[in-house]
C-alpha atoms as a PDB file:
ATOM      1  CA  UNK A   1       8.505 -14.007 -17.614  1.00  0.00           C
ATOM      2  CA  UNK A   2      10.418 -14.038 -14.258  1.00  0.00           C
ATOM      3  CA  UNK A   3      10.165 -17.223 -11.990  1.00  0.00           C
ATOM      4  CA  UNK A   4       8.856 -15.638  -8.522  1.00  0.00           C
ATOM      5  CA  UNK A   5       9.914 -16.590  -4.930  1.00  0.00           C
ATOM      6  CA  UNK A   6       8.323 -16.762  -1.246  1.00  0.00           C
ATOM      7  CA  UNK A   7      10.359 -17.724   1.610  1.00  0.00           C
ATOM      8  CA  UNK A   8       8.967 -19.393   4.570  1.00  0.00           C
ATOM      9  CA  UNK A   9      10.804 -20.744   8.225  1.00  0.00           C
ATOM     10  CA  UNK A  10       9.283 -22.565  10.623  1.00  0.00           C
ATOM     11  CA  UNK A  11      10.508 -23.157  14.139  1.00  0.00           C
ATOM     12  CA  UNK A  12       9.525 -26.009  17.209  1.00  0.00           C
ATOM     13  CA  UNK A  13       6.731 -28.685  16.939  1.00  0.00           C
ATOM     14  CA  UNK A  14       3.228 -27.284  15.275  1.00  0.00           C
ATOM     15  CA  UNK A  15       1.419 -26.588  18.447  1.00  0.00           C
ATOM     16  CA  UNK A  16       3.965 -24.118  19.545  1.00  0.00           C
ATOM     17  CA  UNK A  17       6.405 -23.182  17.054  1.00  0.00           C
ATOM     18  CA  UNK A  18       6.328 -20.359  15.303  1.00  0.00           C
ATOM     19  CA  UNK A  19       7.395 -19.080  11.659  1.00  0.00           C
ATOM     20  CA  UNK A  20       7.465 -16.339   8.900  1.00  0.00           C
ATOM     21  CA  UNK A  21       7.320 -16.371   5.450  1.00  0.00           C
ATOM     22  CA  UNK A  22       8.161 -13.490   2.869  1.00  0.00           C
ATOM     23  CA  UNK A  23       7.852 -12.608  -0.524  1.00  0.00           C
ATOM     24  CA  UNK A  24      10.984 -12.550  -2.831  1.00  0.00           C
ATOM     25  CA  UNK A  25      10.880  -8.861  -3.613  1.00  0.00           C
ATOM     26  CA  UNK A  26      10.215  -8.007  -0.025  1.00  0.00           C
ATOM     27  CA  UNK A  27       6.522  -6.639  -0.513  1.00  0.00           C
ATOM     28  CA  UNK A  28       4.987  -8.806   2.034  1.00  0.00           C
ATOM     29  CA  UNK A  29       5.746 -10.505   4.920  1.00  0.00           C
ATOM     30  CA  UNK A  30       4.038 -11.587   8.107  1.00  0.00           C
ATOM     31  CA  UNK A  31       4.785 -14.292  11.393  1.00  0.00           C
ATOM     32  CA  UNK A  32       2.843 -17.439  11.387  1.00  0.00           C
ATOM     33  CA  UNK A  33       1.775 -19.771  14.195  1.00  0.00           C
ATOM     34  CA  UNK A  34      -0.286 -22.415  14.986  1.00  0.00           C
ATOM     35  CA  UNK A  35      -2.872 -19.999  16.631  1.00  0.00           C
ATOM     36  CA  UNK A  36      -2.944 -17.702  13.476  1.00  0.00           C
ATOM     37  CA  UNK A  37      -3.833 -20.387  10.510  1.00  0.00           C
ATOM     38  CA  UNK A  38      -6.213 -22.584  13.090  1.00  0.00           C
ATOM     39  CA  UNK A  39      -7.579 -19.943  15.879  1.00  0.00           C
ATOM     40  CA  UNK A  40      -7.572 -16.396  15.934  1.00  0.00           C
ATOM     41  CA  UNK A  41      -4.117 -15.275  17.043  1.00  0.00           C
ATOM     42  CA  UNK A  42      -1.860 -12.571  15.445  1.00  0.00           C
ATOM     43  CA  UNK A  43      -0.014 -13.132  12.505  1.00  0.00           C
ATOM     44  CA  UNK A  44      -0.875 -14.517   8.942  1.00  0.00           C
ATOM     45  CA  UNK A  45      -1.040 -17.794   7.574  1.00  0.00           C
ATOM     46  CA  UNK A  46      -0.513 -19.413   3.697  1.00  0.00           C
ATOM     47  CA  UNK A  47      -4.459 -19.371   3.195  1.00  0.00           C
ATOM     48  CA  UNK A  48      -3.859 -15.293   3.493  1.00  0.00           C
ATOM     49  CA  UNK A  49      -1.488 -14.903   1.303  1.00  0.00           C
ATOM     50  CA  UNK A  50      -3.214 -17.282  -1.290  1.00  0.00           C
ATOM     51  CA  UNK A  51      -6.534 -15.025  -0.582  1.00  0.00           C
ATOM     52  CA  UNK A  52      -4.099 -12.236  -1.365  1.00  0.00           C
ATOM     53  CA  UNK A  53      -2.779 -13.606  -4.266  1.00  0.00           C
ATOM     54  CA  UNK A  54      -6.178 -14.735  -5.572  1.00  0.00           C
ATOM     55  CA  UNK A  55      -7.765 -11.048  -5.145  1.00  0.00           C
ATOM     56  CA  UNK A  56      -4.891  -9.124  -6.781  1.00  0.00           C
ATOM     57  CA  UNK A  57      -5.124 -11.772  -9.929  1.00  0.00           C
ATOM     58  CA  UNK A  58      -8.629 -11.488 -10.001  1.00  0.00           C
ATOM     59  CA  UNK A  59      -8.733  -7.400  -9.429  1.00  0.00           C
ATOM     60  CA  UNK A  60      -5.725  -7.201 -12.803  1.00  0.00           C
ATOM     61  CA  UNK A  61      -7.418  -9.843 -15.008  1.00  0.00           C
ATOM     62  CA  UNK A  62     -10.863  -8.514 -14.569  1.00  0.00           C
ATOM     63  CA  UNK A  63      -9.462  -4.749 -15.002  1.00  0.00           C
ATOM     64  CA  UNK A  64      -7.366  -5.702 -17.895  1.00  0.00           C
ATOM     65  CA  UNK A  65     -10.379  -7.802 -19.286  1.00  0.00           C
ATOM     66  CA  UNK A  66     -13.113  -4.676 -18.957  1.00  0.00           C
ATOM     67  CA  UNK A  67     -10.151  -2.384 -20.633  1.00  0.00           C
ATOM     68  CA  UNK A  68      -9.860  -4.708 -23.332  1.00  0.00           C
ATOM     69  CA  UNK A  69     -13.531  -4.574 -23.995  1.00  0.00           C
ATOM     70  CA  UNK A  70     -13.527  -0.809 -24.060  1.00  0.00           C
ATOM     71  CA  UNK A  71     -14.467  -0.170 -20.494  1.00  0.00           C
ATOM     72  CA  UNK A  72     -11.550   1.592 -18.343  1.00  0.00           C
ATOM     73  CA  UNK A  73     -12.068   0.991 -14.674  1.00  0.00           C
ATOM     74  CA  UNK A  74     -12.205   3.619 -12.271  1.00  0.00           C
ATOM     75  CA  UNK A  75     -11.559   0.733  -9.649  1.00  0.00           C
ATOM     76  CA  UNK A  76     -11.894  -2.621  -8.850  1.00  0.00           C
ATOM     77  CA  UNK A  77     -11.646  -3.667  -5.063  1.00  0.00           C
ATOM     78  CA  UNK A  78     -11.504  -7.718  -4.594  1.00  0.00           C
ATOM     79  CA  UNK A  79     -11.938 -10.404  -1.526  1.00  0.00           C
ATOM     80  CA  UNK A  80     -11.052 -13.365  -1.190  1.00  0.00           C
ATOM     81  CA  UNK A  81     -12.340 -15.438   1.623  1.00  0.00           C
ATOM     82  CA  UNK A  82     -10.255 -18.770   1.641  1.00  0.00           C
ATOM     83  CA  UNK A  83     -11.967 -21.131   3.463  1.00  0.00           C
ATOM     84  CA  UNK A  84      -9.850 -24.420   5.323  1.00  0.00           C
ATOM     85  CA  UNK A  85     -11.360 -27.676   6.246  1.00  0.00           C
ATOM     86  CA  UNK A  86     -10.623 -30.750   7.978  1.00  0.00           C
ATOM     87  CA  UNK A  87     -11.883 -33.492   5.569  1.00  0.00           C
ATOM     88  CA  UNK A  88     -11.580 -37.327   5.309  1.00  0.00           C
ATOM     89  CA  UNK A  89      -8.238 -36.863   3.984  1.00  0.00           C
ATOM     90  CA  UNK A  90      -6.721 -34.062   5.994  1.00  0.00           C
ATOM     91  CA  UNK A  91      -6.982 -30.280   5.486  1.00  0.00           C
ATOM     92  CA  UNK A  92      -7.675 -28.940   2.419  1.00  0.00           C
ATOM     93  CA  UNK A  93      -8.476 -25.385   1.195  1.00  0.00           C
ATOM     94  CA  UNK A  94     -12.572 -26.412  -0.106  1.00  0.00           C
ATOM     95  CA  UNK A  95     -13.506 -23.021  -1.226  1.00  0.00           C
ATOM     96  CA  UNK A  96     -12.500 -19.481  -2.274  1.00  0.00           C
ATOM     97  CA  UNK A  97     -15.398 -16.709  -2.160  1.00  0.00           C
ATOM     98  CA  UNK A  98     -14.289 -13.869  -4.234  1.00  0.00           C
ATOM     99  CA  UNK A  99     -16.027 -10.191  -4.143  1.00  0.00           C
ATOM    100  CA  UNK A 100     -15.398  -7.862  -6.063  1.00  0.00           C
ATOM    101  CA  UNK A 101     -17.213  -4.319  -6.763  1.00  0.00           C
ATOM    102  CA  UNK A 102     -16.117  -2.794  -9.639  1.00  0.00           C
ATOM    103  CA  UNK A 103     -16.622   1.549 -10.393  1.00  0.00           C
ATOM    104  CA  UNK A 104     -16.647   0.935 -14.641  1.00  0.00           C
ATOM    105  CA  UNK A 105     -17.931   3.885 -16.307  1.00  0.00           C
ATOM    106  CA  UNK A 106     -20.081   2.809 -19.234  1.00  0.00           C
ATOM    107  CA  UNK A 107     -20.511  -0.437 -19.127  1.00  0.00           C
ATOM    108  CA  UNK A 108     -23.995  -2.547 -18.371  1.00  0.00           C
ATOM    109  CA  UNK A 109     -24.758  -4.645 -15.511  1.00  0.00           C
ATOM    110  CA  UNK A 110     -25.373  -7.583 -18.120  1.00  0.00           C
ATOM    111  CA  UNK A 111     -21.761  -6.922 -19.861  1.00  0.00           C
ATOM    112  CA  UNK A 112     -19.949  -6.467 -16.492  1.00  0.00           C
ATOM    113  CA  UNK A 113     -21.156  -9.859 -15.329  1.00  0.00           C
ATOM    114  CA  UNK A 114     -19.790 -11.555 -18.065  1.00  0.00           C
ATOM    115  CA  UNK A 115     -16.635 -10.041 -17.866  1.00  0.00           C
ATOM    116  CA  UNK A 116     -16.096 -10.731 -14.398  1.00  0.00           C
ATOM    117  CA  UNK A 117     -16.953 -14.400 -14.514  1.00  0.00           C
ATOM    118  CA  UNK A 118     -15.015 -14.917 -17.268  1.00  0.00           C
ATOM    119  CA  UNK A 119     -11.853 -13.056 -15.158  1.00  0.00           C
ATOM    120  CA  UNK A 120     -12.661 -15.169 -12.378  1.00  0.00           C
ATOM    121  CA  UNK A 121     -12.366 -18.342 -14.472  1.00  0.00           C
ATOM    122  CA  UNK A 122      -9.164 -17.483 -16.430  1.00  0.00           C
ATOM    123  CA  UNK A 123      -7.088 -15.612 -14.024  1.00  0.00           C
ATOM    124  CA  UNK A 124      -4.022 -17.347 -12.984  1.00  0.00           C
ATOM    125  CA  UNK A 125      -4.704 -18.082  -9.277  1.00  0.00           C
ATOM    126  CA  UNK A 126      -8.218 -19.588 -10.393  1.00  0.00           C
ATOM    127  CA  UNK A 127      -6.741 -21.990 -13.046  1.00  0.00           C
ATOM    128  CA  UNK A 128      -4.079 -23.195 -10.074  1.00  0.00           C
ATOM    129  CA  UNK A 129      -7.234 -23.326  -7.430  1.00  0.00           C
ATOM    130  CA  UNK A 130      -9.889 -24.844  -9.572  1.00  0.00           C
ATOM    131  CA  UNK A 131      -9.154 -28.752  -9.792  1.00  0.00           C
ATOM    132  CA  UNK A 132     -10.162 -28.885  -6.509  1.00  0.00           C
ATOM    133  CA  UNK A 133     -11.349 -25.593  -4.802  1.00  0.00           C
ATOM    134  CA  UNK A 134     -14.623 -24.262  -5.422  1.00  0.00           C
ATOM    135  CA  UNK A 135     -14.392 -20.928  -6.197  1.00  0.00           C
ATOM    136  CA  UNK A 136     -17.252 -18.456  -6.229  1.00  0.00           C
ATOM    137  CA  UNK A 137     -17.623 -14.934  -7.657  1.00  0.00           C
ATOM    138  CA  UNK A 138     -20.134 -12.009  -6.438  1.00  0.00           C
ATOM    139  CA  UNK A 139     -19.689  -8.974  -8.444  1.00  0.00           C
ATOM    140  CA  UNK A 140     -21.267  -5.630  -7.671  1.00  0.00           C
ATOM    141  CA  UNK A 141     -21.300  -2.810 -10.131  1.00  0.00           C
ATOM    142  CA  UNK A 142     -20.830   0.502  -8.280  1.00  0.00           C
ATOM    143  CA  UNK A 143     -21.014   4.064 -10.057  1.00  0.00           C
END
């Protein structure tokens, strides 16, 4: 399995510096600031790119899961909301909403459930997350 890279640079004091980070294949990348990860200014911050990371993991695992069971996805389309809090011992990431609506020919609402919660616990990104993040699933069966 390869060992994957991100690149980040930050510039100046927090308040007013300014950075970018970038993925090691080139794929994404995005400026950062202050104003983007604690306001609503331009750029991106690390609690979108772990959103994005936690919504393509989810979206493959619960894909490859519903294949697996006999049920080939015609899509699956994943959020993540990341949610960032000042608590008693400094910001932490609390929760991670994830919503997903799946297009799964053949498959049950009762079967699909199951399938998706048990992606959502054994992705990847959830078994990093989970010590300490509460992370939430609402999956929506579309045909």
């Amino acid at each position: 399995m390869p060992i994957n890279t991100a690149t980040a640079r930050w510039e100046g004091n927090l308040p007013e510096g300014s950075g970018w980070m970038k993925t090691g294949r080139g794929g994404l990348q995005g400026n950062y600031s202050f104003k983007s990860r604690f306001e609503e200014g331009e750029g991106t911050n690390p609690e979108e790119l772990i959103g994005a990371a936690h919504a393509g993991c989810f979206s493959m695992a619960f894909a490859n899961a519903l294949s697996q069971a006999g049920f080939v996805p015609t899509s699956v389309d994943t959020t993540a909301r990341v949610k960032l809090e000042k608590t008693d011992s400094g910001f932490a990431i609390t929760s991670i909403a994830l919503e997903t609506t799946g297009n799964v020919p053949g498959v049950d609402e009762g079967t699909f459930q199951k399938i998706a919660e048990d992606a959502k616990v054994n992705c990847p990104v959830s078994k990093l997350v989970s010590p300490g993040t509460n992370v939430t699933l609402t999956a929506t069966l579309v045909s």
